[in-house]
PDB file of N, CA and C in Angstrom:
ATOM      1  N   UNK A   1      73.488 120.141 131.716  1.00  0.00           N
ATOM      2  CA  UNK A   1      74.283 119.128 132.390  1.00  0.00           C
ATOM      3  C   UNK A   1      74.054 119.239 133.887  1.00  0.00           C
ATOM      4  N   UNK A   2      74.454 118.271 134.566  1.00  0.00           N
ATOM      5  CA  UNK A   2      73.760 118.138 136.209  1.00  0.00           C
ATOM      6  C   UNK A   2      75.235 118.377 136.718  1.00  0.00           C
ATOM      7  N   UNK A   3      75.037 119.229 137.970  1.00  0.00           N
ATOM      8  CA  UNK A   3      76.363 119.724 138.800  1.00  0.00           C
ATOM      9  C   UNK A   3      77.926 118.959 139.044  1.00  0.00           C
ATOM     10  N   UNK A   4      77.216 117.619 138.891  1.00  0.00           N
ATOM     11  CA  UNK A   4      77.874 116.628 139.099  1.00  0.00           C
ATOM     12  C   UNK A   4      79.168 116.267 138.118  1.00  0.00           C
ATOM     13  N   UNK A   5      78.414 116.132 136.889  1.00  0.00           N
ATOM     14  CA  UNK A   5      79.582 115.810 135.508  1.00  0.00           C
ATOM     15  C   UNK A   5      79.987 117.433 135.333  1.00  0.00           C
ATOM     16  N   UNK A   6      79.224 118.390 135.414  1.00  0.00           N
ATOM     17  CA  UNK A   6      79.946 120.032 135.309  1.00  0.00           C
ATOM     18  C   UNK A   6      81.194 119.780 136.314  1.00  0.00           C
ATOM     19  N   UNK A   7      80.910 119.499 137.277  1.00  0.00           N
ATOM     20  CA  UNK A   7      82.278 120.017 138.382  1.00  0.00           C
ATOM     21  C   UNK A   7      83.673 118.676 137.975  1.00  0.00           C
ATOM     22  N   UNK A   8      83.049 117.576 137.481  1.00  0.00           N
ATOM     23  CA  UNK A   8      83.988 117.160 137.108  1.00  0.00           C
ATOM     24  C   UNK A   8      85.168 117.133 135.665  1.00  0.00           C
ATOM     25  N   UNK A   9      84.092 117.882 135.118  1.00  0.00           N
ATOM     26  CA  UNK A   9      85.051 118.459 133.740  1.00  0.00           C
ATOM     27  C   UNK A   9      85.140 119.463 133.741  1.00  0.00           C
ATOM     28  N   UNK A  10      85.349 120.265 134.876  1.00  0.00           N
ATOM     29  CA  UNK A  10      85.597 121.902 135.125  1.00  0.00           C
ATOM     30  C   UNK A  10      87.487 121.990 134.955  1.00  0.00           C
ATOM     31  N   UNK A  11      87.778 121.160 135.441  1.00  0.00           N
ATOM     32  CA  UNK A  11      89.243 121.319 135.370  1.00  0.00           C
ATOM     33  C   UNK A  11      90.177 120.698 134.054  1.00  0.00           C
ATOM     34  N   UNK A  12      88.824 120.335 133.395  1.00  0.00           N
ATOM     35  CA  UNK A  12      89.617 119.827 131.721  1.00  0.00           C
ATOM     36  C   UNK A  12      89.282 121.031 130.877  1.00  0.00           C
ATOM     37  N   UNK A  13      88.818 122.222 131.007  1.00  0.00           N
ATOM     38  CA  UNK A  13      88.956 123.431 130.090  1.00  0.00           C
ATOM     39  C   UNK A  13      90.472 123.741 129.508  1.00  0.00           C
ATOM     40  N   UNK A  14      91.323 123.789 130.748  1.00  0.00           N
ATOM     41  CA  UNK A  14      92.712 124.152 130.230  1.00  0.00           C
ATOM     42  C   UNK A  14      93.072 122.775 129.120  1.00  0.00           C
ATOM     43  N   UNK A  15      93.281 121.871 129.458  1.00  0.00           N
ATOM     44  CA  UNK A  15      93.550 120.691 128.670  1.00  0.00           C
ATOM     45  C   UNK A  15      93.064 120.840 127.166  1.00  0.00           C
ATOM     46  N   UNK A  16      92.168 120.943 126.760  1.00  0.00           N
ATOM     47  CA  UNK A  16      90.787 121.082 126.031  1.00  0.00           C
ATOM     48  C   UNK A  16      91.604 122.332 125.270  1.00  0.00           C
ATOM     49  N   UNK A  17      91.743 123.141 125.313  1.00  0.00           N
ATOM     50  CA  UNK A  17      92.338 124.771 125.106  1.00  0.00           C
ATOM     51  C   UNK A  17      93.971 124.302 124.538  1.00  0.00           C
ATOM     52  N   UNK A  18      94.605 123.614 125.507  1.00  0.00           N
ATOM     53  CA  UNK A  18      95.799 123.660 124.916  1.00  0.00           C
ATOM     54  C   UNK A  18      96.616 122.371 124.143  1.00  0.00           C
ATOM     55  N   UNK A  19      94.978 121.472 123.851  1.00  0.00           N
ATOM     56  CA  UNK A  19      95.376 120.285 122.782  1.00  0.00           C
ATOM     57  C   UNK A  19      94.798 120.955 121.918  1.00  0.00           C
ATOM     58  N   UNK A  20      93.269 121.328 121.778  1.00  0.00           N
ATOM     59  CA  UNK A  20      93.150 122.185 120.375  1.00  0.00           C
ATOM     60  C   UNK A  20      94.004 123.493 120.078  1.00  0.00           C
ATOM     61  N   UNK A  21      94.676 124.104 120.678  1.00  0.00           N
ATOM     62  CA  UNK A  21      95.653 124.987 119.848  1.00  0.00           C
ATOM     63  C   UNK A  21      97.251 124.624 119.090  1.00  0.00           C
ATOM     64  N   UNK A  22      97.200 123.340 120.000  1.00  0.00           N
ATOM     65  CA  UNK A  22      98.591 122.791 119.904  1.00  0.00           C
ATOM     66  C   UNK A  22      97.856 122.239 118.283  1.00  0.00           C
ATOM     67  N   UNK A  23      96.644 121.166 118.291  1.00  0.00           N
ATOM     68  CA  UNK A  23      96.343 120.513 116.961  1.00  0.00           C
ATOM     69  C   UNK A  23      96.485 121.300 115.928  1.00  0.00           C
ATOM     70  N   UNK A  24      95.784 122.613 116.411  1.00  0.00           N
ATOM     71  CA  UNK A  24      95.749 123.988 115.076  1.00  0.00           C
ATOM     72  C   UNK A  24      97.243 124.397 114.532  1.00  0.00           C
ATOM     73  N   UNK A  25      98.097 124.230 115.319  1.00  0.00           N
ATOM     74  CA  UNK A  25      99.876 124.813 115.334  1.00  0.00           C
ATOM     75  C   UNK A  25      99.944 123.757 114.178  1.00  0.00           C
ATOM     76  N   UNK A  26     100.038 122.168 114.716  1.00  0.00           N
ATOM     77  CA  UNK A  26     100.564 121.167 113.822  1.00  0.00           C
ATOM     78  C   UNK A  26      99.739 121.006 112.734  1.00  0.00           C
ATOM     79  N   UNK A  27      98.670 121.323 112.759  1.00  0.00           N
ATOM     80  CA  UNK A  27      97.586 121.607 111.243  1.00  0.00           C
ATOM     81  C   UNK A  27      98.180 122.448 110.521  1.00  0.00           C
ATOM     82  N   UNK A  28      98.651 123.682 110.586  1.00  0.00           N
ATOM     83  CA  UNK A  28      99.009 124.711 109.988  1.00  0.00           C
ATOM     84  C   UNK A  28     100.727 124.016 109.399  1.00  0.00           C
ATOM     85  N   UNK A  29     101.052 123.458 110.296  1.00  0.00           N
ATOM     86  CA  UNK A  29     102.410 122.812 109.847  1.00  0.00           C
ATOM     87  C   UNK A  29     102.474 122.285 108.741  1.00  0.00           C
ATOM     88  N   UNK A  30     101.804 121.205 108.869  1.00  0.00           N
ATOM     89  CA  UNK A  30     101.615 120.095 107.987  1.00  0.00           C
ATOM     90  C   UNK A  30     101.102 120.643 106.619  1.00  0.00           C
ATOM     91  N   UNK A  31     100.317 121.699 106.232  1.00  0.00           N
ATOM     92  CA  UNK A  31     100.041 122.214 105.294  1.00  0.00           C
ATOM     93  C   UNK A  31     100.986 123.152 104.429  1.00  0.00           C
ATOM     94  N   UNK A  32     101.819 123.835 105.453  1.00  0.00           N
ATOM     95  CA  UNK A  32     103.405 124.424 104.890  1.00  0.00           C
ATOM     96  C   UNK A  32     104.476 123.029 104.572  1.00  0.00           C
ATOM     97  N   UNK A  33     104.175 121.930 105.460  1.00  0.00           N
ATOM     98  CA  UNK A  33     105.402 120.804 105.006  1.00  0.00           C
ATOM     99  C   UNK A  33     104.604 120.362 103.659  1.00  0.00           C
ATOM    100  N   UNK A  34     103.305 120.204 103.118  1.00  0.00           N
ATOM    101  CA  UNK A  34     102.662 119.279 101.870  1.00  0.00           C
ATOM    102  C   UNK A  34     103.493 120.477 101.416  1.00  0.00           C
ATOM    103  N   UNK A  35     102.867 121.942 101.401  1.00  0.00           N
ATOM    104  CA  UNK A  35     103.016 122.722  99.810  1.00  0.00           C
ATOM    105  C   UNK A  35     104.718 122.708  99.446  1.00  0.00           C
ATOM    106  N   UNK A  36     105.831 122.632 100.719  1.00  0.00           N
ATOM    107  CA  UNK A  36     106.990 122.340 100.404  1.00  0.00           C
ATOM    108  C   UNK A  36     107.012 121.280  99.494  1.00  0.00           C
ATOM    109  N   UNK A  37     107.091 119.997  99.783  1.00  0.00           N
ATOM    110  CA  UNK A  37     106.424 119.085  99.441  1.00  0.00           C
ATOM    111  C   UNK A  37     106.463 118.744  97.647  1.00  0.00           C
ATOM    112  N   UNK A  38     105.177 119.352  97.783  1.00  0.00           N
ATOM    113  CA  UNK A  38     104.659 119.259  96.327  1.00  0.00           C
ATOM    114  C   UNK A  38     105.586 120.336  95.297  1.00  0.00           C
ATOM    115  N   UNK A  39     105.987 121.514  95.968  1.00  0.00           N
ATOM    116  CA  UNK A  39     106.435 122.018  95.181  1.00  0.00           C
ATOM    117  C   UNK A  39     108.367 121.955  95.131  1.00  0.00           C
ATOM    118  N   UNK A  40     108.725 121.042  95.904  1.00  0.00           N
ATOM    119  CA  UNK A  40     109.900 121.066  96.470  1.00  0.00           C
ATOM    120  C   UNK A  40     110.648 119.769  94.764  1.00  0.00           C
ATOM    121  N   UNK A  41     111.789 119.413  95.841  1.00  0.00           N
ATOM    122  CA  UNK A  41     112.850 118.347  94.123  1.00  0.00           C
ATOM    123  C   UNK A  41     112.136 117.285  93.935  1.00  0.00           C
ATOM    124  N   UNK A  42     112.771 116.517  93.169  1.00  0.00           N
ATOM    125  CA  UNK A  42     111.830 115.699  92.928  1.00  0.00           C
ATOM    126  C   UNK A  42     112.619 114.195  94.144  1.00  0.00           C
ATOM    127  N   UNK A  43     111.404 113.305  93.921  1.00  0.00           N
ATOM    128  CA  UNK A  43     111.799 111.878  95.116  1.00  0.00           C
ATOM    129  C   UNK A  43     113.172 111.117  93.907  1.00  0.00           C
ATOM    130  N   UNK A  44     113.358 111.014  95.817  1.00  0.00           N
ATOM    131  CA  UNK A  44     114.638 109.933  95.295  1.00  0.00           C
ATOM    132  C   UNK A  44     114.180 108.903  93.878  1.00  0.00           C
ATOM    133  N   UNK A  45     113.232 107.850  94.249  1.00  0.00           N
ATOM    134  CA  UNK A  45     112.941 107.020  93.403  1.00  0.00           C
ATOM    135  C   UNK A  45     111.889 108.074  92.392  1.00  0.00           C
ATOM    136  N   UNK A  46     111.647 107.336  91.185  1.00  0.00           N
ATOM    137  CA  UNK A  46     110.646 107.874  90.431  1.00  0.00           C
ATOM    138  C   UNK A  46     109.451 107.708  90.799  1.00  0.00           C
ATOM    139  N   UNK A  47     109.049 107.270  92.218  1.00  0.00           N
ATOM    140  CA  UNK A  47     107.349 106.992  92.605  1.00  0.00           C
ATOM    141  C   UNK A  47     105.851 108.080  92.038  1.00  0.00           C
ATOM    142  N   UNK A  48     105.431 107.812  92.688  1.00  0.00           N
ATOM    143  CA  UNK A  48     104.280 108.625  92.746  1.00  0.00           C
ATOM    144  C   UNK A  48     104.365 109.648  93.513  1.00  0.00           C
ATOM    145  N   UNK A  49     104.131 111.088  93.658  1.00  0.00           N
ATOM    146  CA  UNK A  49     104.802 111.911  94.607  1.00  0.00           C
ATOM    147  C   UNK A  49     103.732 112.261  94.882  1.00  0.00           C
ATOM    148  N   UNK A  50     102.424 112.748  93.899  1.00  0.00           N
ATOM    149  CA  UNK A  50     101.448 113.183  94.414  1.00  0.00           C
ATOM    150  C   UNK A  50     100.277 111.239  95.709  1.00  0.00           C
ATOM    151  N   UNK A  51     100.813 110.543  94.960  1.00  0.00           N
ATOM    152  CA  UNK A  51     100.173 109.460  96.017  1.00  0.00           C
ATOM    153  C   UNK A  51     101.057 109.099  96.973  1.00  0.00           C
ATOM    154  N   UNK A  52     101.941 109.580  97.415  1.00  0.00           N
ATOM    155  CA  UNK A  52     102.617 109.481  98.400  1.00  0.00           C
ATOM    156  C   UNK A  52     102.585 110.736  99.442  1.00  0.00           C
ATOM    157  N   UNK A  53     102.449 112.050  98.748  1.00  0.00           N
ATOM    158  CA  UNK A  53     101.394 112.710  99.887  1.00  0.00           C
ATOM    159  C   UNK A  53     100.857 112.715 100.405  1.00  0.00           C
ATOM    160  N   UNK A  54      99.538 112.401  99.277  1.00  0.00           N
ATOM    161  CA  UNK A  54      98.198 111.965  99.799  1.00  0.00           C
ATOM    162  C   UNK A  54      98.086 110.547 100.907  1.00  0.00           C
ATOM    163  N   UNK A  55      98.674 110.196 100.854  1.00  0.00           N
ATOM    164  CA  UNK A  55      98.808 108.552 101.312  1.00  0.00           C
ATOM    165  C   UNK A  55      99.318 108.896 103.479  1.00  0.00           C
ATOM    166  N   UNK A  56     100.235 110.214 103.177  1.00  0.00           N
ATOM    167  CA  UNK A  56     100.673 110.265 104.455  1.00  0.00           C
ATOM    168  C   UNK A  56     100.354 111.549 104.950  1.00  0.00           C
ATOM    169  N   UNK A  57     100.623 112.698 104.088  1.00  0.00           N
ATOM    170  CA  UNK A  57      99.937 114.148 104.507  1.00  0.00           C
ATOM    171  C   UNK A  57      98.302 113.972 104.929  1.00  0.00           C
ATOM    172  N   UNK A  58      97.502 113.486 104.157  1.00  0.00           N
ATOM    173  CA  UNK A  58      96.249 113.517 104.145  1.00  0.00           C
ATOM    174  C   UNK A  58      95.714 113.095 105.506  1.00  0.00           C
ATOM    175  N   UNK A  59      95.583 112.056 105.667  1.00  0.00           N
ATOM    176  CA  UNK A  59      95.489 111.330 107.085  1.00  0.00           C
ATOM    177  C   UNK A  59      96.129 112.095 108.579  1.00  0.00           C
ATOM    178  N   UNK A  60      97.597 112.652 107.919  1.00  0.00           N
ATOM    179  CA  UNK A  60      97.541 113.501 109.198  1.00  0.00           C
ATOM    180  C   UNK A  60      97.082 114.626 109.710  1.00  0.00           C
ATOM    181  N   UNK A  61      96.685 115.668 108.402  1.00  0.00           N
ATOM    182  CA  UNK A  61      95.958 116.197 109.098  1.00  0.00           C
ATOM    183  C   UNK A  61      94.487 116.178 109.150  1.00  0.00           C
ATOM    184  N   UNK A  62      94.140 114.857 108.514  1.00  0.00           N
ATOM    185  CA  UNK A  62      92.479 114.870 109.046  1.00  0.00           C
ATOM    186  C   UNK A  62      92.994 114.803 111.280  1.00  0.00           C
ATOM    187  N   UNK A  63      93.892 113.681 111.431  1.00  0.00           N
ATOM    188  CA  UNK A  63      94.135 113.595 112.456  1.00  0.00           C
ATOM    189  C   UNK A  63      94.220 114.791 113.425  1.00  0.00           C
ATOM    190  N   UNK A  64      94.890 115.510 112.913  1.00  0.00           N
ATOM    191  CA  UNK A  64      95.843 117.078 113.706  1.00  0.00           C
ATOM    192  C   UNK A  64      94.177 117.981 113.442  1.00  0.00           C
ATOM    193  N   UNK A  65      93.473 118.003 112.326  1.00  0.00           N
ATOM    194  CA  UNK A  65      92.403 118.400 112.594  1.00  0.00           C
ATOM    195  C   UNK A  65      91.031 118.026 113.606  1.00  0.00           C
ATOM    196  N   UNK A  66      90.905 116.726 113.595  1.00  0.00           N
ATOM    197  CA  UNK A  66      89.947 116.384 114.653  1.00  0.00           C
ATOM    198  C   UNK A  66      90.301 116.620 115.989  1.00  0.00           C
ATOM    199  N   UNK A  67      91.655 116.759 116.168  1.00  0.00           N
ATOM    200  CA  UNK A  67      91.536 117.184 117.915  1.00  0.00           C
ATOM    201  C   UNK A  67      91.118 118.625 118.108  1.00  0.00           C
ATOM    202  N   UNK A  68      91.039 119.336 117.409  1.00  0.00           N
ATOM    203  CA  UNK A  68      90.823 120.891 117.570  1.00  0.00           C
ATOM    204  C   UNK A  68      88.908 120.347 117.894  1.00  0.00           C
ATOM    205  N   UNK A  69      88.216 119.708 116.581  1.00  0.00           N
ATOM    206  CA  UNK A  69      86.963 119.961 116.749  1.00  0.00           C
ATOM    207  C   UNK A  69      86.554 119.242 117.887  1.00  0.00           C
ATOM    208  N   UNK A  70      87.406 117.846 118.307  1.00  0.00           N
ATOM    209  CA  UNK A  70      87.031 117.314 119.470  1.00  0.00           C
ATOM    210  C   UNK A  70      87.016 118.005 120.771  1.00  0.00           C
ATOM    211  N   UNK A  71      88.410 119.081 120.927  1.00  0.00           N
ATOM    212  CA  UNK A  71      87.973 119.875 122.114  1.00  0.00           C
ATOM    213  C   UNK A  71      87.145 120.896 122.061  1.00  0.00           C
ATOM    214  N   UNK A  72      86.642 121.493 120.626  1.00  0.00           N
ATOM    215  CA  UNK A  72      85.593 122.510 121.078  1.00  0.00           C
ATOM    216  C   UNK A  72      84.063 121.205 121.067  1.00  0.00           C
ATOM    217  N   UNK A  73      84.227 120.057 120.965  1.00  0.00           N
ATOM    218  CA  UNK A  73      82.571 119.762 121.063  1.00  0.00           C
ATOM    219  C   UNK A  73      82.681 119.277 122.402  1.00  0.00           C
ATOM    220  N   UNK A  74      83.923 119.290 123.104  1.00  0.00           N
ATOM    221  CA  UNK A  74      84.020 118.833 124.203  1.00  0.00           C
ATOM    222  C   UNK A  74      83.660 119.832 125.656  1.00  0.00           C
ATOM    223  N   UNK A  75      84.121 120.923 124.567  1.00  0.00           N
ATOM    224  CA  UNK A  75      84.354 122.091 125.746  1.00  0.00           C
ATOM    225  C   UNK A  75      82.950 122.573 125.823  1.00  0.00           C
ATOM    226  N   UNK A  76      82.300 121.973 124.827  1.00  0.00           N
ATOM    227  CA  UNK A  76      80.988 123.155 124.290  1.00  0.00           C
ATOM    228  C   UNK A  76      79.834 123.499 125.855  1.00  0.00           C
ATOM    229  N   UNK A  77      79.071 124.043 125.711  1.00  0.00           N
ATOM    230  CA  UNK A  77      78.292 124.139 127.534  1.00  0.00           C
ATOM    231  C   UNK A  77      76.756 123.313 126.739  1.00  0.00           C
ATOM    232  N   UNK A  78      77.204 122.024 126.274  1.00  0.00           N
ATOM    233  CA  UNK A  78      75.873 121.365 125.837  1.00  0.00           C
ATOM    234  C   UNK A  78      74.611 121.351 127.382  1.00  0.00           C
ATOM    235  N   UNK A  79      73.141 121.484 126.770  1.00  0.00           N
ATOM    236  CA  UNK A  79      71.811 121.572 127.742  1.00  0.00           C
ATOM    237  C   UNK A  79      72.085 119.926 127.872  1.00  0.00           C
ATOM    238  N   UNK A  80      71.995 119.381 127.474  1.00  0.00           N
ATOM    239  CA  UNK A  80      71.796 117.979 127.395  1.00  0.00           C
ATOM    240  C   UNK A  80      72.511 116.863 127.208  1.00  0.00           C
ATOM    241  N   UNK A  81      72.688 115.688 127.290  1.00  0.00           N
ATOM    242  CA  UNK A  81      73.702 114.921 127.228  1.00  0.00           C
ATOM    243  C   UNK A  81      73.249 114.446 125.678  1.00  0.00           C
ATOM    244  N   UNK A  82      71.959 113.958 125.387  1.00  0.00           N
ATOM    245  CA  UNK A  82      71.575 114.029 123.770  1.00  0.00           C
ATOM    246  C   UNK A  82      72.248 114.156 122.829  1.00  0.00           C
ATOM    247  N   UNK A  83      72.622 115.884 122.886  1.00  0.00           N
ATOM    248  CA  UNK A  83      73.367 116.464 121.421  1.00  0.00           C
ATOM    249  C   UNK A  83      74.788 116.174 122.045  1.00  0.00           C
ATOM    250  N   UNK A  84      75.597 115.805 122.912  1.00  0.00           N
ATOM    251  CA  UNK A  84      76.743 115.381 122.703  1.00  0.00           C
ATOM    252  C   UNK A  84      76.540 114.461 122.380  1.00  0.00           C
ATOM    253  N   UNK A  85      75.898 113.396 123.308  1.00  0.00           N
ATOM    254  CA  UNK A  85      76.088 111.743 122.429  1.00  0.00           C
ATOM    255  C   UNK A  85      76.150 112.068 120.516  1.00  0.00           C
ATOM    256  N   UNK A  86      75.048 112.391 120.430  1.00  0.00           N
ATOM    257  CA  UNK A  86      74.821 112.246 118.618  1.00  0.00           C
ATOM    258  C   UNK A  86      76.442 113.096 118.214  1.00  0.00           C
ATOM    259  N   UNK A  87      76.498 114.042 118.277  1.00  0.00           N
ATOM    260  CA  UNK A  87      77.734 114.553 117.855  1.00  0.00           C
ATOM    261  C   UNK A  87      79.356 113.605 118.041  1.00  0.00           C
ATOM    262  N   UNK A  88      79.140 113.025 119.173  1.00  0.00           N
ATOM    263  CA  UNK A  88      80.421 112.063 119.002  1.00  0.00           C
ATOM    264  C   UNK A  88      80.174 110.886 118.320  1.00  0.00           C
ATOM    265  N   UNK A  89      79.152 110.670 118.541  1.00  0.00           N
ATOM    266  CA  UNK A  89      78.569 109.591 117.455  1.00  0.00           C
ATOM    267  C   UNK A  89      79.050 109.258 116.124  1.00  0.00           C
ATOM    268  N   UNK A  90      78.258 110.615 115.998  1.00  0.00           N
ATOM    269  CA  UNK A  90      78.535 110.805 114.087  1.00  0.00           C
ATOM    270  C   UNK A  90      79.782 111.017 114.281  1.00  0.00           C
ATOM    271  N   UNK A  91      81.106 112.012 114.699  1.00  0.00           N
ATOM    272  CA  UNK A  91      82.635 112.324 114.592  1.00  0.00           C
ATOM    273  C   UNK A  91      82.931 110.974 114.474  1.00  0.00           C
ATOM    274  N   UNK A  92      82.597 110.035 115.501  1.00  0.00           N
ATOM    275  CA  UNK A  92      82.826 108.369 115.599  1.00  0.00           C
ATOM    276  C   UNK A  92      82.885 107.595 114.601  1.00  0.00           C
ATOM    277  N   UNK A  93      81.595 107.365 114.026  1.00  0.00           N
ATOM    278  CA  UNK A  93      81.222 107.105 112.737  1.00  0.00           C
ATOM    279  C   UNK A  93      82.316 107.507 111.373  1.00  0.00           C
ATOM    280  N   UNK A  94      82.044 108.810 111.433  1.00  0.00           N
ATOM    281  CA  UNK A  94      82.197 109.126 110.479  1.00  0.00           C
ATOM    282  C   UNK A  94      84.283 108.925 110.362  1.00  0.00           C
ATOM    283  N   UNK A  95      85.014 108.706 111.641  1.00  0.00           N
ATOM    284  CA  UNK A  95      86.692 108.421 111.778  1.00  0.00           C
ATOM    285  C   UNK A  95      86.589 107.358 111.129  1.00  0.00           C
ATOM    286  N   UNK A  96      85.954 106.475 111.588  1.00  0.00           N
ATOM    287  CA  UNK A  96      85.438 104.581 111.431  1.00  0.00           C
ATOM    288  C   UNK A  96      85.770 104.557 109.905  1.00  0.00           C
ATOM    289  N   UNK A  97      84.474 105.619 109.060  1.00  0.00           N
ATOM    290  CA  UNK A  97      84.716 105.331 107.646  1.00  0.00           C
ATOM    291  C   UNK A  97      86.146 106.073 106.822  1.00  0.00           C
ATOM    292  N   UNK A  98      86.414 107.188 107.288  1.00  0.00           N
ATOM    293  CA  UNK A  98      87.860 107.505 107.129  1.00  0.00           C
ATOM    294  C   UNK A  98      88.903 106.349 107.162  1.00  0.00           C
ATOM    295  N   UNK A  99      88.894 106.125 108.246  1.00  0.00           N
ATOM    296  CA  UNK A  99      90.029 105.026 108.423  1.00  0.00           C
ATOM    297  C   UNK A  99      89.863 103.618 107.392  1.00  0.00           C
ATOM    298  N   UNK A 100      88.417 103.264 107.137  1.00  0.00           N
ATOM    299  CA  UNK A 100      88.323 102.007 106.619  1.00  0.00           C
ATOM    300  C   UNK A 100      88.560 102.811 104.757  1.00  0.00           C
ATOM    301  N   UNK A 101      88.678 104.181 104.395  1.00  0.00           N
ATOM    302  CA  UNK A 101      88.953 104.321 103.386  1.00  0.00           C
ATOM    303  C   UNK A 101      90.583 104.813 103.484  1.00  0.00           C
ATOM    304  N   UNK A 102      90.832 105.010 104.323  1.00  0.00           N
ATOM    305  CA  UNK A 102      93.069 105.166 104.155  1.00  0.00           C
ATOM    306  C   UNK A 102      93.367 103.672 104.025  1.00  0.00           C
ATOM    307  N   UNK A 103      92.702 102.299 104.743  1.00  0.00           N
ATOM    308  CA  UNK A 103      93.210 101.081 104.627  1.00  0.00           C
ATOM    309  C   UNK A 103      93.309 100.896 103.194  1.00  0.00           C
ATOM    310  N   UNK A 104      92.092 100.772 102.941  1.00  0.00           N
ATOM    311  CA  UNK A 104      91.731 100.219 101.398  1.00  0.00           C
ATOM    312  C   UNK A 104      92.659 100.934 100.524  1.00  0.00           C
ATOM    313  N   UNK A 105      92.957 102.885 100.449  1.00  0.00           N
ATOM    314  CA  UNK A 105      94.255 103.177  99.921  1.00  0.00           C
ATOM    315  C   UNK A 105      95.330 102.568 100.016  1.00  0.00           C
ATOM    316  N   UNK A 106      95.870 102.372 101.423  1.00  0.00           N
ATOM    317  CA  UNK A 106      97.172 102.274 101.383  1.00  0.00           C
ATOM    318  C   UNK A 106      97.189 100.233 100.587  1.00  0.00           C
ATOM    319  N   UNK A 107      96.413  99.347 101.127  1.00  0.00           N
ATOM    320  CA  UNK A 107      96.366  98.381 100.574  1.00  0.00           C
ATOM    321  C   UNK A 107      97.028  98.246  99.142  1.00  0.00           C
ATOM    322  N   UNK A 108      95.346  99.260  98.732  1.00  0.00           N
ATOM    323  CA  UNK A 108      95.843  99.172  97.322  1.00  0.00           C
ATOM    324  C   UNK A 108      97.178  99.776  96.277  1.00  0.00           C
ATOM    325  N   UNK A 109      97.700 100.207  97.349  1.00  0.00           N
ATOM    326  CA  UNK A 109      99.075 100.907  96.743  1.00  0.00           C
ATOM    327  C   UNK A 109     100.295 100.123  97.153  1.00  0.00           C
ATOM    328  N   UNK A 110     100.211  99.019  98.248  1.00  0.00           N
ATOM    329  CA  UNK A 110     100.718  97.944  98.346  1.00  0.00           C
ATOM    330  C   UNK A 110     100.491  96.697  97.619  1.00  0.00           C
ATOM    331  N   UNK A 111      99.443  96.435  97.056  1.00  0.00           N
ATOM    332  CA  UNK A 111      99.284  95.733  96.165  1.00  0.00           C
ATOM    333  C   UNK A 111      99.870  95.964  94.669  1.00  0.00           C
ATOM    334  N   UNK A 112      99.944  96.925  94.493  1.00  0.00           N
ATOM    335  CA  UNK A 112     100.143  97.404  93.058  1.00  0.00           C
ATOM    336  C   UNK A 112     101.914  96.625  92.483  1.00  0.00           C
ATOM    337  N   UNK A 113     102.561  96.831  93.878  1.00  0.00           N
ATOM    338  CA  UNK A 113     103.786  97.428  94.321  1.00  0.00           C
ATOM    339  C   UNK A 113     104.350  95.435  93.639  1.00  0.00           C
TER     340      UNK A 113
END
């Protein structure tokens, strides 16, 4: 990287550090609130309990997980601007198709309904 973009993301290390640990805290959460969860009384209504997890646990922590990997590819000391582009790229990409597969879930579980 050229001196220029270094000195200007020199002072986003702390930032970077204390959104990915905070993401890792609420990752770890969210995985003690599912197994409550799943193993906890049963729902008010007779729904679906395991698609109603999945439907809202799942998604969050893909969410609560990508900020952790976003600040280490952020923080990373890349040679080149190259392998970051491609790497946010694909993370990019690959949210894009996540998201266009939670729509089509949740749709279809509104449709059903």
């Amino acid at each position: 990287m050229d001196g220029t973009l270094h000195a200007a993301l020199a002072g986003w290390g702390n930032f970077y550090l204390t959104t990915g640990a905070a993401a890792a805290t609420l990752t770890g959460l969210m995985f003690v609130v599912q197994s409550l969860l799943a193993a906890g009384t049963q729902p008010a209504n007779e729904g679906d309990r395991e698609g109603g997890i999945s439907a809202f646990g799942t998604p969050n922590v893909v969410h609560f997980t990508l900020a952790p990997v976003l600040s280490a590819v952020l923080s990373a000391p890349w040679p080149t601007y190259l392998g970051l582009r491609e790497t946010l790229g694909l993370l990019g990409v690959g949210a894009l198709v996540y998201a266009g597969v939670v729509l089509r879930g949740a749709r279809g579980k509104n449709a059903r309904r």
